[in-house]
Protein backbone atom coordinates (compact mmCIF):
# COMPACT_ATOMS: atom_id res chain seq x y z
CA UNK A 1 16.03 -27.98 -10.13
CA UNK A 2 14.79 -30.60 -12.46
CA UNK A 3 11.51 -31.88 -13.95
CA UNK A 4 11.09 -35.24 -15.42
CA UNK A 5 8.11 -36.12 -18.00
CA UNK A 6 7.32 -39.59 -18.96
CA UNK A 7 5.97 -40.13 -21.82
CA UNK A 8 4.97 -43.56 -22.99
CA UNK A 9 7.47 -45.41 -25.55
CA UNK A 10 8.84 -42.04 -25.94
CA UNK A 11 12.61 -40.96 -24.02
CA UNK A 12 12.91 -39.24 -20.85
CA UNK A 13 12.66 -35.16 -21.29
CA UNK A 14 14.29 -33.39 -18.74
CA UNK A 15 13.91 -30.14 -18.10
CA UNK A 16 16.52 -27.94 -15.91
CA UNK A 17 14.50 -24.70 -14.89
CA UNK A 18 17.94 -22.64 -13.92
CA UNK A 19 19.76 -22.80 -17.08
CA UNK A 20 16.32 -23.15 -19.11
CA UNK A 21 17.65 -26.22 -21.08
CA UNK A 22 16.37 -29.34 -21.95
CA UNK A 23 18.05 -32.45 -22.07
CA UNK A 24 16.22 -35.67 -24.28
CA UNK A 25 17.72 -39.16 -23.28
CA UNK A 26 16.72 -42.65 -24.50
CA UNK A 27 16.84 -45.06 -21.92
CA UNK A 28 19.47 -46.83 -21.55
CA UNK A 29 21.21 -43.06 -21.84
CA UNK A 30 22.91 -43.53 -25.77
CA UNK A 31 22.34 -39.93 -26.93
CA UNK A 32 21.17 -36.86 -26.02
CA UNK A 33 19.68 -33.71 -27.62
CA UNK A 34 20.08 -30.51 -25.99
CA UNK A 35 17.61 -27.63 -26.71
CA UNK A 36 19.00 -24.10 -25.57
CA UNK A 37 17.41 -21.35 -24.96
CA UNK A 38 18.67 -18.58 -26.32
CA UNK A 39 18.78 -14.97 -25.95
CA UNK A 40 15.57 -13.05 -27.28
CA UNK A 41 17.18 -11.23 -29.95
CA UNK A 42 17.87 -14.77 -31.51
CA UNK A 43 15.52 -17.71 -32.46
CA UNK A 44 15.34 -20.92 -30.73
CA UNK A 45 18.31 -23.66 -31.65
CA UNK A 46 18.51 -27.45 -31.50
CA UNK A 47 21.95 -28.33 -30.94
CA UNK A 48 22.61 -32.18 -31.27
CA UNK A 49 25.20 -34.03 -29.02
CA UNK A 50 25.77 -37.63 -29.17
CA UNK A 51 26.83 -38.95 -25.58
CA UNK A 52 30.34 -40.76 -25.15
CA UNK A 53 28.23 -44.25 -24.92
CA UNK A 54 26.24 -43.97 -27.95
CA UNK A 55 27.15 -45.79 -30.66
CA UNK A 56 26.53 -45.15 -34.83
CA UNK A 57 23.67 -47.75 -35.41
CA UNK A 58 21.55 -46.78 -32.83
CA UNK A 59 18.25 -46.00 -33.80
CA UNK A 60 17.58 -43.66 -30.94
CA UNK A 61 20.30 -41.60 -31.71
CA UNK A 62 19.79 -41.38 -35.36
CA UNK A 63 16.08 -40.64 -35.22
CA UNK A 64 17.17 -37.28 -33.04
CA UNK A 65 20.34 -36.62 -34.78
CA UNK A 66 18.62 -37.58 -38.05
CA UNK A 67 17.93 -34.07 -40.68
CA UNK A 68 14.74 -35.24 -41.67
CA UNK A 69 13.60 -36.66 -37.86
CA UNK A 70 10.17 -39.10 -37.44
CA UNK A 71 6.74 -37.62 -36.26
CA UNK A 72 6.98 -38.70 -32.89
CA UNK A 73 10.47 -37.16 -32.17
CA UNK A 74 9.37 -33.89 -33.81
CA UNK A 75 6.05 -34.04 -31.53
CA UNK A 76 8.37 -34.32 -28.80
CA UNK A 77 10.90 -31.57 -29.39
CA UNK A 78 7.90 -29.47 -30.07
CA UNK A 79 6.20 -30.34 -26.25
CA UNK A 80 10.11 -29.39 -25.04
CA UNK A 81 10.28 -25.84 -26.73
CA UNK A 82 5.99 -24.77 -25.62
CA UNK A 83 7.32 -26.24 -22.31
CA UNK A 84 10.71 -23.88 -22.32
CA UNK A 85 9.08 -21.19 -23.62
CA UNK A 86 6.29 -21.21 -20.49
CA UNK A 87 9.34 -21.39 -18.28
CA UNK A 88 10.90 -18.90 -19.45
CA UNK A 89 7.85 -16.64 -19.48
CA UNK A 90 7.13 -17.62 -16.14
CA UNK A 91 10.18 -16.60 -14.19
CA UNK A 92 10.24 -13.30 -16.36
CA UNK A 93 6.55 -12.56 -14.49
CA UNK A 94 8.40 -13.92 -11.52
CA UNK A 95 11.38 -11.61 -11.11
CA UNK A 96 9.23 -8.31 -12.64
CA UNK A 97 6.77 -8.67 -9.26
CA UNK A 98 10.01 -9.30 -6.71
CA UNK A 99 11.23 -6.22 -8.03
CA UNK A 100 8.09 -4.58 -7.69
CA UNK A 101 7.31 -6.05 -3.99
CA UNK A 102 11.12 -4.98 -2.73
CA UNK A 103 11.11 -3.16 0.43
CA UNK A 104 12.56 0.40 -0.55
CA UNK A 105 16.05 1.42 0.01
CA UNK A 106 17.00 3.02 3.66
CA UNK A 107 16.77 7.17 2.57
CA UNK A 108 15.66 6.44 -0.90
CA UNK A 109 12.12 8.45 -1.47
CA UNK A 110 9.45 5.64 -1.02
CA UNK A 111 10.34 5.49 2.63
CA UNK A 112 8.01 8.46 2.72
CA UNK A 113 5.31 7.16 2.57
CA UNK A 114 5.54 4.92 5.01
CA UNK A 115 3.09 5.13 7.98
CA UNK A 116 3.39 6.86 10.97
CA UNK A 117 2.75 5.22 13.93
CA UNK A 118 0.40 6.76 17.24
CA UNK A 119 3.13 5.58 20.08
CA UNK A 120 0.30 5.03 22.69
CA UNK A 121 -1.98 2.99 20.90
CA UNK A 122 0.06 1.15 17.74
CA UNK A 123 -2.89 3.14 15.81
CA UNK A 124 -1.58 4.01 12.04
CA UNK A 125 -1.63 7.35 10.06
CA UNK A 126 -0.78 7.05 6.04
CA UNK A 127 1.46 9.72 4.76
CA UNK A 128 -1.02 11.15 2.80
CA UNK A 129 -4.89 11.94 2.65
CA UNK A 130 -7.11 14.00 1.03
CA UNK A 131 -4.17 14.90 -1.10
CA UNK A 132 -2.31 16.79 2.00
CA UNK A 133 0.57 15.19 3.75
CA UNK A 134 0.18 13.76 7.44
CA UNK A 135 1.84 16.51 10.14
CA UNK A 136 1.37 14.64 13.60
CA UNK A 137 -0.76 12.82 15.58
CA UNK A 138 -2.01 12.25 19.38
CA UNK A 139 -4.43 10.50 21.60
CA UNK A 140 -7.41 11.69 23.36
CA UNK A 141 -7.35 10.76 26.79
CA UNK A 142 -10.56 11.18 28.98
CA UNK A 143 -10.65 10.56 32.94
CA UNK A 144 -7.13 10.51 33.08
CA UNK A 145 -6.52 6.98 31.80
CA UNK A 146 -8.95 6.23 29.04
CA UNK A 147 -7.64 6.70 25.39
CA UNK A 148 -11.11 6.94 23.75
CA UNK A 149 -9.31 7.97 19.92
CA UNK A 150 -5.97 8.74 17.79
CA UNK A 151 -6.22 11.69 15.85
CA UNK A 152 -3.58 12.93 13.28
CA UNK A 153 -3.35 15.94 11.15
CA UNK A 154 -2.76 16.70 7.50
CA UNK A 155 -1.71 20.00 5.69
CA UNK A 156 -1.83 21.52 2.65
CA UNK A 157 2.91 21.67 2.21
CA UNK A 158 2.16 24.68 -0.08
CA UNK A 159 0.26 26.17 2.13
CA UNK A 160 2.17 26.08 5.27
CA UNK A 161 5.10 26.99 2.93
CA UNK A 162 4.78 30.65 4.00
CA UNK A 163 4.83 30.17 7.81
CA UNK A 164 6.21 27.14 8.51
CA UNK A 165 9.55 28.61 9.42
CA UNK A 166 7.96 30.99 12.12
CA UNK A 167 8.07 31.42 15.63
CA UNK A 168 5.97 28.52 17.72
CA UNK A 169 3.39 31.15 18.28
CA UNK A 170 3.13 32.26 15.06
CA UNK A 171 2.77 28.46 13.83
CA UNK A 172 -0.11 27.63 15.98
CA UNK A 173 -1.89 31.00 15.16
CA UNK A 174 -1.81 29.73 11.88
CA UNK A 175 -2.94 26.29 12.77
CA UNK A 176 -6.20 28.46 14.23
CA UNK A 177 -6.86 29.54 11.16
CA UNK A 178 -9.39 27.54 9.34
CA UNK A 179 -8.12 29.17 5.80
CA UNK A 180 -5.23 27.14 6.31
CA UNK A 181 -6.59 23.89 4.61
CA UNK A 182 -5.84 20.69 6.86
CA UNK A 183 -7.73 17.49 6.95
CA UNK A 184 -8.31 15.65 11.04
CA UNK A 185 -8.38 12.08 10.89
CA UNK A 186 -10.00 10.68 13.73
CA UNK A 187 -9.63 6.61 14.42
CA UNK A 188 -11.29 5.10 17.39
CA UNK A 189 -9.11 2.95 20.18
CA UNK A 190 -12.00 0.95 21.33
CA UNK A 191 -15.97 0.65 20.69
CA UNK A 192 -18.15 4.10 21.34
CA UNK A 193 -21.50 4.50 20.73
CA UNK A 194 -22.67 7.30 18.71
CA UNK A 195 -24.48 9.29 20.88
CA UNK A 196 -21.60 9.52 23.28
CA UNK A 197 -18.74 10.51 20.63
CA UNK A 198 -21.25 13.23 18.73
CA UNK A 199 -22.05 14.81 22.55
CA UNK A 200 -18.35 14.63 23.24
CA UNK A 201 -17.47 16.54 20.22
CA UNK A 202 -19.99 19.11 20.59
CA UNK A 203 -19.20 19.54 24.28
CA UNK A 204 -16.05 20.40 23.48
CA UNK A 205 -17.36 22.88 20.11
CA UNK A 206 -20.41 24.64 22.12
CA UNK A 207 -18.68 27.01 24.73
CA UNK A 208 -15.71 28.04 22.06
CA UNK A 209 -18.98 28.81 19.25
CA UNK A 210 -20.30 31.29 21.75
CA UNK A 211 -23.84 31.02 21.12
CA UNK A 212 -23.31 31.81 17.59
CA UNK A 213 -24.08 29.41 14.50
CA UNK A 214 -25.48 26.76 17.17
CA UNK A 215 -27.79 25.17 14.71
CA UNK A 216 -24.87 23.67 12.83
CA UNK A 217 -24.50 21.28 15.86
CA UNK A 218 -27.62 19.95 14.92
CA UNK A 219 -26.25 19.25 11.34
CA UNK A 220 -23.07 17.75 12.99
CA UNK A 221 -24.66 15.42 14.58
CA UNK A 222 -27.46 14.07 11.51
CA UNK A 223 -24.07 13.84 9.59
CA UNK A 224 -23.41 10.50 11.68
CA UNK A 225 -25.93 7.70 11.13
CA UNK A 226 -27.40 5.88 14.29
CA UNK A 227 -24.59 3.24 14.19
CA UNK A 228 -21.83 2.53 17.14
CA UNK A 229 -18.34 2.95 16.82
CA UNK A 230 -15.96 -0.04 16.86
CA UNK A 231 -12.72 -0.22 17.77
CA UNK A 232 -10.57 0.89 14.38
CA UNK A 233 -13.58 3.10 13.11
CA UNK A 234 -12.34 6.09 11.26
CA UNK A 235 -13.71 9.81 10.58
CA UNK A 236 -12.17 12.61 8.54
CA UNK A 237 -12.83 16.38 8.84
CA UNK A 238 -11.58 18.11 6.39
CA UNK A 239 -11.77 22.09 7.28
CA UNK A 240 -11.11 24.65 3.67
CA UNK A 241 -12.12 28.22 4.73
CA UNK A 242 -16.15 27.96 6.35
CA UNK A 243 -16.24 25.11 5.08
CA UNK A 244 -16.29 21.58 6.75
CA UNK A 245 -16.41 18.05 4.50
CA UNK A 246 -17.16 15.49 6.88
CA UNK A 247 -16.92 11.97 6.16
CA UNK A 248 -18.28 9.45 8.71
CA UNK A 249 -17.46 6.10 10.12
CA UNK A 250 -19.57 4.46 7.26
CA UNK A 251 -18.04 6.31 4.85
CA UNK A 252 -20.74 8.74 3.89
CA UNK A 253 -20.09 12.33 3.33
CA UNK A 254 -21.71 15.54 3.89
CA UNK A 255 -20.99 19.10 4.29
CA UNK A 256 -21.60 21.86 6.97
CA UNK A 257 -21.10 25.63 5.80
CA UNK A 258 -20.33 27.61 8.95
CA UNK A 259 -17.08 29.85 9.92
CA UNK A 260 -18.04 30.06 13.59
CA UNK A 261 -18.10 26.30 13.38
CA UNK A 262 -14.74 25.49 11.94
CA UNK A 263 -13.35 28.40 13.70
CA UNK A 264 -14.18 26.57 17.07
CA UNK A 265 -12.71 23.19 15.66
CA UNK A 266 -9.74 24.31 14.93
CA UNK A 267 -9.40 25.26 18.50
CA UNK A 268 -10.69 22.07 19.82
CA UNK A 269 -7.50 20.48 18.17
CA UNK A 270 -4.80 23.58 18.11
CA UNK A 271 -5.73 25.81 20.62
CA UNK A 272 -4.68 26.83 24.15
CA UNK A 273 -6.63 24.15 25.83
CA UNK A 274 -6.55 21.84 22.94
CA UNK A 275 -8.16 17.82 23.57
CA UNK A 276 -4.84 16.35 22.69
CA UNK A 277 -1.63 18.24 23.84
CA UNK A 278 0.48 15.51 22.10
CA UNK A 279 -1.30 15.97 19.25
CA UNK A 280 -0.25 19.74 19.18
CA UNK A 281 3.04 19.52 19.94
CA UNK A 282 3.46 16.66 17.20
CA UNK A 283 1.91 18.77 14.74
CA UNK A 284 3.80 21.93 15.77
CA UNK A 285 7.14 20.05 15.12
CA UNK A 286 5.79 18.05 11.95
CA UNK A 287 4.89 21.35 10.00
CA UNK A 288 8.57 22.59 9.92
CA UNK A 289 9.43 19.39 8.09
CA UNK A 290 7.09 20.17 5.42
């Protein structure tokens, strides 16, 4: 590819962006000087090349060909070599961001990190949040047919290193454990109001609390401003020990310090009668890959 600059009573400069070399003709073409670009361990060269046509007396020729050349030819070689040089510089930035934008090798270890992908509603789960890495992920159905939310999991790897190679049993015990760090990540499949996601989740938290710790329903539910939730709308729950960081669909945060209550989360998502079997059985699978 070419670019031609006119300049007036001056020649024609062109410019050929692939080789980075410039080419300076007088019209009608008698000479030509040729301005290479080098390699940057060496400094810029003018190489002078009289064309086959050109004869000796030509003042074109000699003014470029010349030792001690006029202003206006200097001026001109000068525009060529700023106008290589931001060539030059620009295809460097060029090729540095396509290597940074290529799509990672098949195997190689970016792949990781890829999302995962909720089959039943396209919803996606990064690889990693809260600093654990993502374990599996489900949809809560309700009436039968109605996939209010995707939810996916994330663990602590080092962790889950000591019982990820159990038994199935033993796995899911461990997944009841709230001192078995693990983040939930809860994104909405279509619009909710507030009132009717808090009540579902403390429907579902009451009966396995056992009448114990109830207040910290209360709590749970001031932790989510008076807003309704959209389709896309995400909440995280991030359960260490008695402790539960919560972080709501407008991204505020707050905290609720209760064993009783992340005990009875854990088995709203992992136990016997869990909300999302998928979920579960994803998660049970995922953990072993840790």
């Amino acid at each position: 590819r070419q670019y031609n600059i006119i300049m007036m009573n001056s020649p024609r400069l062109l410019i050929s962006r692939q080789s980075h070399r410039l080419f300076l003709r007088s019209p009608p073409s008698s000479s030509s000087v040729t301005l290479s670009a080098p390699p940057r361990s060496t400094a810029h060269r003018i190489v002078t090349r009289p064309s086959s046509s050109s004869s000796s007396n030509n003042s074109s020729a000699a003014a470029f060909s010349s030792a001690q050349p006029t202003a206006a030819g200097t001026a001109i070689l000068l525009t060529a070599a700023a106008l290589l040089y931001t060539t030059a510089t620009n295809d460097a930035k060029n090729n540095d961001a396509s290597l940074c934008s290529v799509a990672p090798r098949l195997g190689a270890e970016p792949t990781m990190l890829s999302p995962a992908t909720e089959p039943k509603t396209g919803i996606l789960f990064p690889r990693l949040c809260n600093g654990m890495t993502f374990v599996g992920c489900g949809v809560r159905v309700k009436y039968g047919f109605v996939k209010v939310y995707a939810v996916g999991t994330y663990m602590d790897p080092l962790a889950m290193s000591v019982v990820k190679d159990q038994s199935k049993p033993q796995l899911q015990k461990a997944l009841l454990d709230p001192n078995y760090p693990r983040t939930i990540r809860i994104v909405m499949n279509r619009n909710l109001s507030i009132e009717k996601y808090t009540a579902a989740i403390i429907e579902a938290l009451e009966p396995r609390m056992k009448g114990q710790d109830l207040e910290s329903l209360e709590e749970f539910k001031k932790l989510n401003p008076p807003v309704d939730l959209i389709q896309g709308a995400e909440m995280e729950m991030t359960v260490r020990g008695d402790t539960l960081l919560y972080k709501n669909a407008v991204g505020g945060i707050g905290q609720i310090r209760s064993g009783v209550f992340t005990s009875a989360l854990c088995d709203v998502f992992y136990g016997a009668e869990a909300v999302s079997p998928g979920h579960l059985e994803d998660v049970l699978k995922g953990v072993k890959k840790l």
